[in-house]
C-alpha atoms as a PDB file:
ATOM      1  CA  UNK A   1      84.171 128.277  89.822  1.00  0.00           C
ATOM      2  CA  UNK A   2      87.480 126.918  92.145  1.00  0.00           C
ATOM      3  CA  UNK A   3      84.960 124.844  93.696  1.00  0.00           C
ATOM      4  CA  UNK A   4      84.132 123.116  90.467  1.00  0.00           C
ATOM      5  CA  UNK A   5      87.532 123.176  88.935  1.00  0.00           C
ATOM      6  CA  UNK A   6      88.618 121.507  92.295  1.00  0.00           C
ATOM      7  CA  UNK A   7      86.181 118.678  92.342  1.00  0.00           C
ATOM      8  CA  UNK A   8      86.714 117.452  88.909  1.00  0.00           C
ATOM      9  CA  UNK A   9      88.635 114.046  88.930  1.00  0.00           C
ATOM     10  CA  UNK A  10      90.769 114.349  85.462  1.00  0.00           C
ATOM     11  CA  UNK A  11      93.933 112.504  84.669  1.00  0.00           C
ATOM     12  CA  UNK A  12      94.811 115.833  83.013  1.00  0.00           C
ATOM     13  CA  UNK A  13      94.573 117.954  85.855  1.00  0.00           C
ATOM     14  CA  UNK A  14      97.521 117.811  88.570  1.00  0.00           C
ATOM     15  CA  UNK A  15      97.876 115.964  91.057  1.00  0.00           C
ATOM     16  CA  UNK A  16      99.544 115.116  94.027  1.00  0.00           C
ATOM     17  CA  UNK A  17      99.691 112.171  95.911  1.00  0.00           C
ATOM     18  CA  UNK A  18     101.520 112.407  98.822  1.00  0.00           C
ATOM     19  CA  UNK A  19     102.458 110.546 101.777  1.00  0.00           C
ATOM     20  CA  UNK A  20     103.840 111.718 105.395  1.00  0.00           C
ATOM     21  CA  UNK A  21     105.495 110.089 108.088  1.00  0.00           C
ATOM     22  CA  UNK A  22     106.959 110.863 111.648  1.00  0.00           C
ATOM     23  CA  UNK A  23     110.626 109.591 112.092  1.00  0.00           C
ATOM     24  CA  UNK A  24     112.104 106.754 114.726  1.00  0.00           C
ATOM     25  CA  UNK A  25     115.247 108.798 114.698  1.00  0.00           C
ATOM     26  CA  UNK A  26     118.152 110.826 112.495  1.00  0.00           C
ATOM     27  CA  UNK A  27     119.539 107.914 110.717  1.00  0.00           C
ATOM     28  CA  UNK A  28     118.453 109.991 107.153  1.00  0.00           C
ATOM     29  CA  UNK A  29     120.698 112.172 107.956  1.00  0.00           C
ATOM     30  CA  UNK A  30     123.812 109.810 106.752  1.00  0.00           C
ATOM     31  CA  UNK A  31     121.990 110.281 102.861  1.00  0.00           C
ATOM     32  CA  UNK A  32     120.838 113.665 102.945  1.00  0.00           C
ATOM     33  CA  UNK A  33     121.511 116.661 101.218  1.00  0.00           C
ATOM     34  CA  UNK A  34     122.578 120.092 102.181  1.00  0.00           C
ATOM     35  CA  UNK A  35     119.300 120.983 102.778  1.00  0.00           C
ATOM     36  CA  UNK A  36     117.609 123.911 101.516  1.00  0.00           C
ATOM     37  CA  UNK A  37     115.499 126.604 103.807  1.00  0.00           C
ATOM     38  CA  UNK A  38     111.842 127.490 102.789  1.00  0.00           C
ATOM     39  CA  UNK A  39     108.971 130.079 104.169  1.00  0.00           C
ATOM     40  CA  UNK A  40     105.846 130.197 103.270  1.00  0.00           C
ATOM     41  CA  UNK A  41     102.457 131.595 104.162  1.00  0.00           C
ATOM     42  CA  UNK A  42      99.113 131.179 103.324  1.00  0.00           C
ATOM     43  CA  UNK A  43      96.506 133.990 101.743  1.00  0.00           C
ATOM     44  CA  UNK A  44      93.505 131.953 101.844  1.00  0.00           C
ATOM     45  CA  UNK A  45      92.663 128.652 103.589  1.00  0.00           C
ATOM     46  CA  UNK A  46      88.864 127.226 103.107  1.00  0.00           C
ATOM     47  CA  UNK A  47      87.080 124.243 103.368  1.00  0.00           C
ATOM     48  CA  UNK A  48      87.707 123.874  99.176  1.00  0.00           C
ATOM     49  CA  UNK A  49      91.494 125.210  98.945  1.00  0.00           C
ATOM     50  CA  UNK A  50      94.564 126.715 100.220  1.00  0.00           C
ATOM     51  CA  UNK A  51      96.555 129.869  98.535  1.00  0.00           C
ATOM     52  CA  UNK A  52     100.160 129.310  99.451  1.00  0.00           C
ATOM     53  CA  UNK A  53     103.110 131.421  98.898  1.00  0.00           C
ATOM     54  CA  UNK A  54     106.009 129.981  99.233  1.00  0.00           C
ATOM     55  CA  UNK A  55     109.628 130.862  99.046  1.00  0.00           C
ATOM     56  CA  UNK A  56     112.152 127.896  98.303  1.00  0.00           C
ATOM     57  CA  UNK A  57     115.523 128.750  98.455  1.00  0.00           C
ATOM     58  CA  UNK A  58     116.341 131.291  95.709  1.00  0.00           C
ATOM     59  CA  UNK A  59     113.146 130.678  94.266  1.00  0.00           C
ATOM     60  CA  UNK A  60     109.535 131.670  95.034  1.00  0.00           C
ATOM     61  CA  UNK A  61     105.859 130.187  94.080  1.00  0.00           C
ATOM     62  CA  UNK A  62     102.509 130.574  94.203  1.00  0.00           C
ATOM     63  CA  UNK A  63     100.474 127.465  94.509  1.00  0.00           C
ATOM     64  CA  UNK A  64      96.877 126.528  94.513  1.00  0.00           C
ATOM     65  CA  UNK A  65      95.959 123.016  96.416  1.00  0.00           C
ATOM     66  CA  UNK A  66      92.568 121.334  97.140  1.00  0.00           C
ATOM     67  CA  UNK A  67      91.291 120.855 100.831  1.00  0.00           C
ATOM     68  CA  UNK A  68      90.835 117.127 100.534  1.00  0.00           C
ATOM     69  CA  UNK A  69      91.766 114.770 103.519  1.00  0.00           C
ATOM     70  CA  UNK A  70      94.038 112.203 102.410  1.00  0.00           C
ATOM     71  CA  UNK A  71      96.872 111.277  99.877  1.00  0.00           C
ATOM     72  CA  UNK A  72      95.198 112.603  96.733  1.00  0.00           C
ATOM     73  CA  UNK A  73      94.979 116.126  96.239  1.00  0.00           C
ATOM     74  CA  UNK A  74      94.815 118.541  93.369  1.00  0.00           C
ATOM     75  CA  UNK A  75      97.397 120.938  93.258  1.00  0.00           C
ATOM     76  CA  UNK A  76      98.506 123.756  90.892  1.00  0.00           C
ATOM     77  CA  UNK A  77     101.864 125.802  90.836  1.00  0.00           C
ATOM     78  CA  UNK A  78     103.396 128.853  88.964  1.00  0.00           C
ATOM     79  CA  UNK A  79     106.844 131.036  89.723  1.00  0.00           C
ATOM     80  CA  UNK A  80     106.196 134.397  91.050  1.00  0.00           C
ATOM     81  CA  UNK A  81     109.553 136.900  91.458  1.00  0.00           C
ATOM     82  CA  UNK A  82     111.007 136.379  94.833  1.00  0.00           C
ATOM     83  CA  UNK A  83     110.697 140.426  95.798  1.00  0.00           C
ATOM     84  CA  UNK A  84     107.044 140.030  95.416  1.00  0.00           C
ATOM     85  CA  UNK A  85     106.758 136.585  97.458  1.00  0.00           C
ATOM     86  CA  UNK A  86     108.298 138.367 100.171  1.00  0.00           C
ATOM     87  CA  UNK A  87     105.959 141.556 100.190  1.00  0.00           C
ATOM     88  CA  UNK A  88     102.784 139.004 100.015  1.00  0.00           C
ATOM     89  CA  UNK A  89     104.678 136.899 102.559  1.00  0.00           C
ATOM     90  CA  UNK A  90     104.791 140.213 104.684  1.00  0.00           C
ATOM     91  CA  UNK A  91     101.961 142.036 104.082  1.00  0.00           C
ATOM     92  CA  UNK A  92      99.034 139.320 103.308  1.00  0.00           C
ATOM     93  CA  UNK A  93      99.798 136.132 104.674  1.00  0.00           C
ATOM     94  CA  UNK A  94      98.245 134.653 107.398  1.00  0.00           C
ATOM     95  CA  UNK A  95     101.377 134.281 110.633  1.00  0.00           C
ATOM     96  CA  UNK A  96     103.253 132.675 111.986  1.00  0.00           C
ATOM     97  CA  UNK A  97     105.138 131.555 108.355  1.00  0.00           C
ATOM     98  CA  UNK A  98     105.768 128.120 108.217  1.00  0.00           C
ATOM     99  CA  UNK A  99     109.520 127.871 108.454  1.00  0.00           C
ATOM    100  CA  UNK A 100     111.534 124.904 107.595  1.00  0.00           C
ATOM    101  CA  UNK A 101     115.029 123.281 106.072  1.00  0.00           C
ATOM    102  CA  UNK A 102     113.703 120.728 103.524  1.00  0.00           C
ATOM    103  CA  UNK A 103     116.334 117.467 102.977  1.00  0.00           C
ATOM    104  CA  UNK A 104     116.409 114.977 100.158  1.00  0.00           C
ATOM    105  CA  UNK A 105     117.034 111.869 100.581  1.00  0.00           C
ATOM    106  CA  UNK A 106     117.227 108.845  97.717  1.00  0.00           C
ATOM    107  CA  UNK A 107     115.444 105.291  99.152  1.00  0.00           C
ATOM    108  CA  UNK A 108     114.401 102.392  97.180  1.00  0.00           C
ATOM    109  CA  UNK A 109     114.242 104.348  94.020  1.00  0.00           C
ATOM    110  CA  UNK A 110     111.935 107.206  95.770  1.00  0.00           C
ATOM    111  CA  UNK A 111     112.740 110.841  96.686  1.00  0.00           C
ATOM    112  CA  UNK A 112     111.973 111.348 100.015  1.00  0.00           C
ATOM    113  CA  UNK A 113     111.853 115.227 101.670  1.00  0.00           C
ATOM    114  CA  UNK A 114     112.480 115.354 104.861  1.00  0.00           C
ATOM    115  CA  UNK A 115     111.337 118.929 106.658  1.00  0.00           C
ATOM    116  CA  UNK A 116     112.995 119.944 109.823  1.00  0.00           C
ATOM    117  CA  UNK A 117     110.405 122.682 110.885  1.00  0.00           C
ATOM    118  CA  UNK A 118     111.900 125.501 113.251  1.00  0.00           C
ATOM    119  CA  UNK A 119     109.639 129.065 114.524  1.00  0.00           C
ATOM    120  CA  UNK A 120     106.844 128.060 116.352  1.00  0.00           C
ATOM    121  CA  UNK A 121     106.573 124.461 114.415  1.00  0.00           C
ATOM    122  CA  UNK A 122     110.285 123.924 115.438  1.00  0.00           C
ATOM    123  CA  UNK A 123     110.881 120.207 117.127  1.00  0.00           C
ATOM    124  CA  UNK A 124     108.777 118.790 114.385  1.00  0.00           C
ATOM    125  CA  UNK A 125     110.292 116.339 111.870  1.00  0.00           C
ATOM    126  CA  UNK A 126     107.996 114.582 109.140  1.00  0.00           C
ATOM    127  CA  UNK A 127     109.179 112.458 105.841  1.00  0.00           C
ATOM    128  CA  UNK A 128     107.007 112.709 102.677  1.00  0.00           C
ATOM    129  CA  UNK A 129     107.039 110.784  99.753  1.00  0.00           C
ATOM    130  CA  UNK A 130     105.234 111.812  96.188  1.00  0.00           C
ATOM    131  CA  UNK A 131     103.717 108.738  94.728  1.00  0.00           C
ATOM    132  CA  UNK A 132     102.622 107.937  91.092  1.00  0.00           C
ATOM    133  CA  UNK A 133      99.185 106.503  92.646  1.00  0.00           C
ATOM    134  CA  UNK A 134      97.105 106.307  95.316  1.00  0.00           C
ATOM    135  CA  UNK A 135      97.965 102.533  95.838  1.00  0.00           C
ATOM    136  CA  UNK A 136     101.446 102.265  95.069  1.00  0.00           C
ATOM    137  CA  UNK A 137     103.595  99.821  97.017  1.00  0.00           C
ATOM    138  CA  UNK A 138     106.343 101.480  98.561  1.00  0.00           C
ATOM    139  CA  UNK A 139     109.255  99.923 101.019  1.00  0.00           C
ATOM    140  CA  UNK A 140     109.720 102.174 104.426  1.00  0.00           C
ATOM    141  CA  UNK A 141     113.102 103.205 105.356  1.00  0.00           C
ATOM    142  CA  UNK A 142     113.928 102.106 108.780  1.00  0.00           C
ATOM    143  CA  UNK A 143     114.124 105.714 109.776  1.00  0.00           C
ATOM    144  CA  UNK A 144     110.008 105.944 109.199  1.00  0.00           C
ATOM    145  CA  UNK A 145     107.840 105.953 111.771  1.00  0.00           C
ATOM    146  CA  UNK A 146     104.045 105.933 112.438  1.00  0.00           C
ATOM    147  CA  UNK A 147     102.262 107.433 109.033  1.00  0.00           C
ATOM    148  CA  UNK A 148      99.772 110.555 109.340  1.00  0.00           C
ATOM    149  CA  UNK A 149      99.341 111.371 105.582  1.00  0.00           C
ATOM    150  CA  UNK A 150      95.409 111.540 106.988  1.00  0.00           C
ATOM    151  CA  UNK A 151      96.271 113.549 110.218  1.00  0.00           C
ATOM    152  CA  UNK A 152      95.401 117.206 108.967  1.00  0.00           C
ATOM    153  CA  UNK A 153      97.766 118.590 112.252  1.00  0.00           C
ATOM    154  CA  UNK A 154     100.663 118.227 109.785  1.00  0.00           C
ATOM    155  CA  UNK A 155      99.247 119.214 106.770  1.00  0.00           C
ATOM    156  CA  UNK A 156     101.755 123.114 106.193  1.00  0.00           C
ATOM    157  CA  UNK A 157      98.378 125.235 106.455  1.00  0.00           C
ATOM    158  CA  UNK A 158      97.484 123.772 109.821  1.00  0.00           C
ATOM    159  CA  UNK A 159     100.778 123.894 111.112  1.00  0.00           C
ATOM    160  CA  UNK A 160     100.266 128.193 109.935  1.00  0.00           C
ATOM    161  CA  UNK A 161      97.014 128.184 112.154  1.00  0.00           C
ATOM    162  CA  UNK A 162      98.027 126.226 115.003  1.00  0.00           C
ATOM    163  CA  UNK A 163     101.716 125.050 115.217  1.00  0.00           C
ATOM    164  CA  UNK A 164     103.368 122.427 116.952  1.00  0.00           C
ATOM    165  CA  UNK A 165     104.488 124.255 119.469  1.00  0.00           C
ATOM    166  CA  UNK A 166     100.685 124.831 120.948  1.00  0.00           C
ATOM    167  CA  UNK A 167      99.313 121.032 120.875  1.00  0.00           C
END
């Protein structure tokens, strides 16, 4: 049935479309804000989806997103209480966590997150931008690098099976 519900292409269903880029250097620092930290771990990661669970700050989630190479993905999100992320966090997810400080930074009219990865992912730094579609036109900030929105390494649920500090 996730299978199904995952393959259907329907405006009404959401979305994300994301984009991720290395960084030439800390220059987004000078716009960023304080930052906030964020684990997560994964129950279930398959060729159809991932099961996240993710704890942002003061805030936790569960969150549903398809397998699909690429910019386009379908992804689905609900609050769970915090005490019970951690438990699932501790007791079901897949390790290492994925741990990183996420930053925001305003450019050209787009939010950009920047995540600062540390644990066993730490020395990695990667820029994503949301996008309203697939083809949007968007304008770099000189502190973007080479693009690997397509490079699966960096996707969060590879980086919980084999993390940057191992490649």
């Amino acid at each position: 049935m996730l299978n199904q519900l995952l393959s259907l292409k329907n405006n009404n269903m959401p979305v994300e479309i994301e984009r991720k880029y290395l960084l030439r250097n800390d220059d987004w620092k000078l716009s960023a804000d304080q930052g906030t930290q964020f684990v997560q771990g994964y129950l279930v990661g398959s060729k159809a989806a991932s099961v996240r669970v993710r704890i942002e700050g003061e805030k936790a989630f569960i969150n549903i997103k398809s397998a699909t190479l690429g910019v386009y993905r379908k992804e689905y999100e609900y609050p769970i209480p915090v005490d019970e992320a951690r438990e699932l966090l501790d007791t079901l997810c897949e390790q290492p966590l994925v741990e990183k400080t996420r930053f925001i930074v305003q450019y050209d009219e787009l939010e950009w997150e920047i995540d600062v990865f540390a644990g066993e992912n730490e020395g990695l730094v990667v820029a994503e931008v949301e996008l309203e579609a697939e083809d949007q036109r968007i304008n770099l900030p000189p502190w973007c690098g080479q693009e690997v929105s397509e490079d699966p390494r960096y996707y969060n649920v590879s980086l919980g099976k084999q993390p940057y500090s191992t490649w």
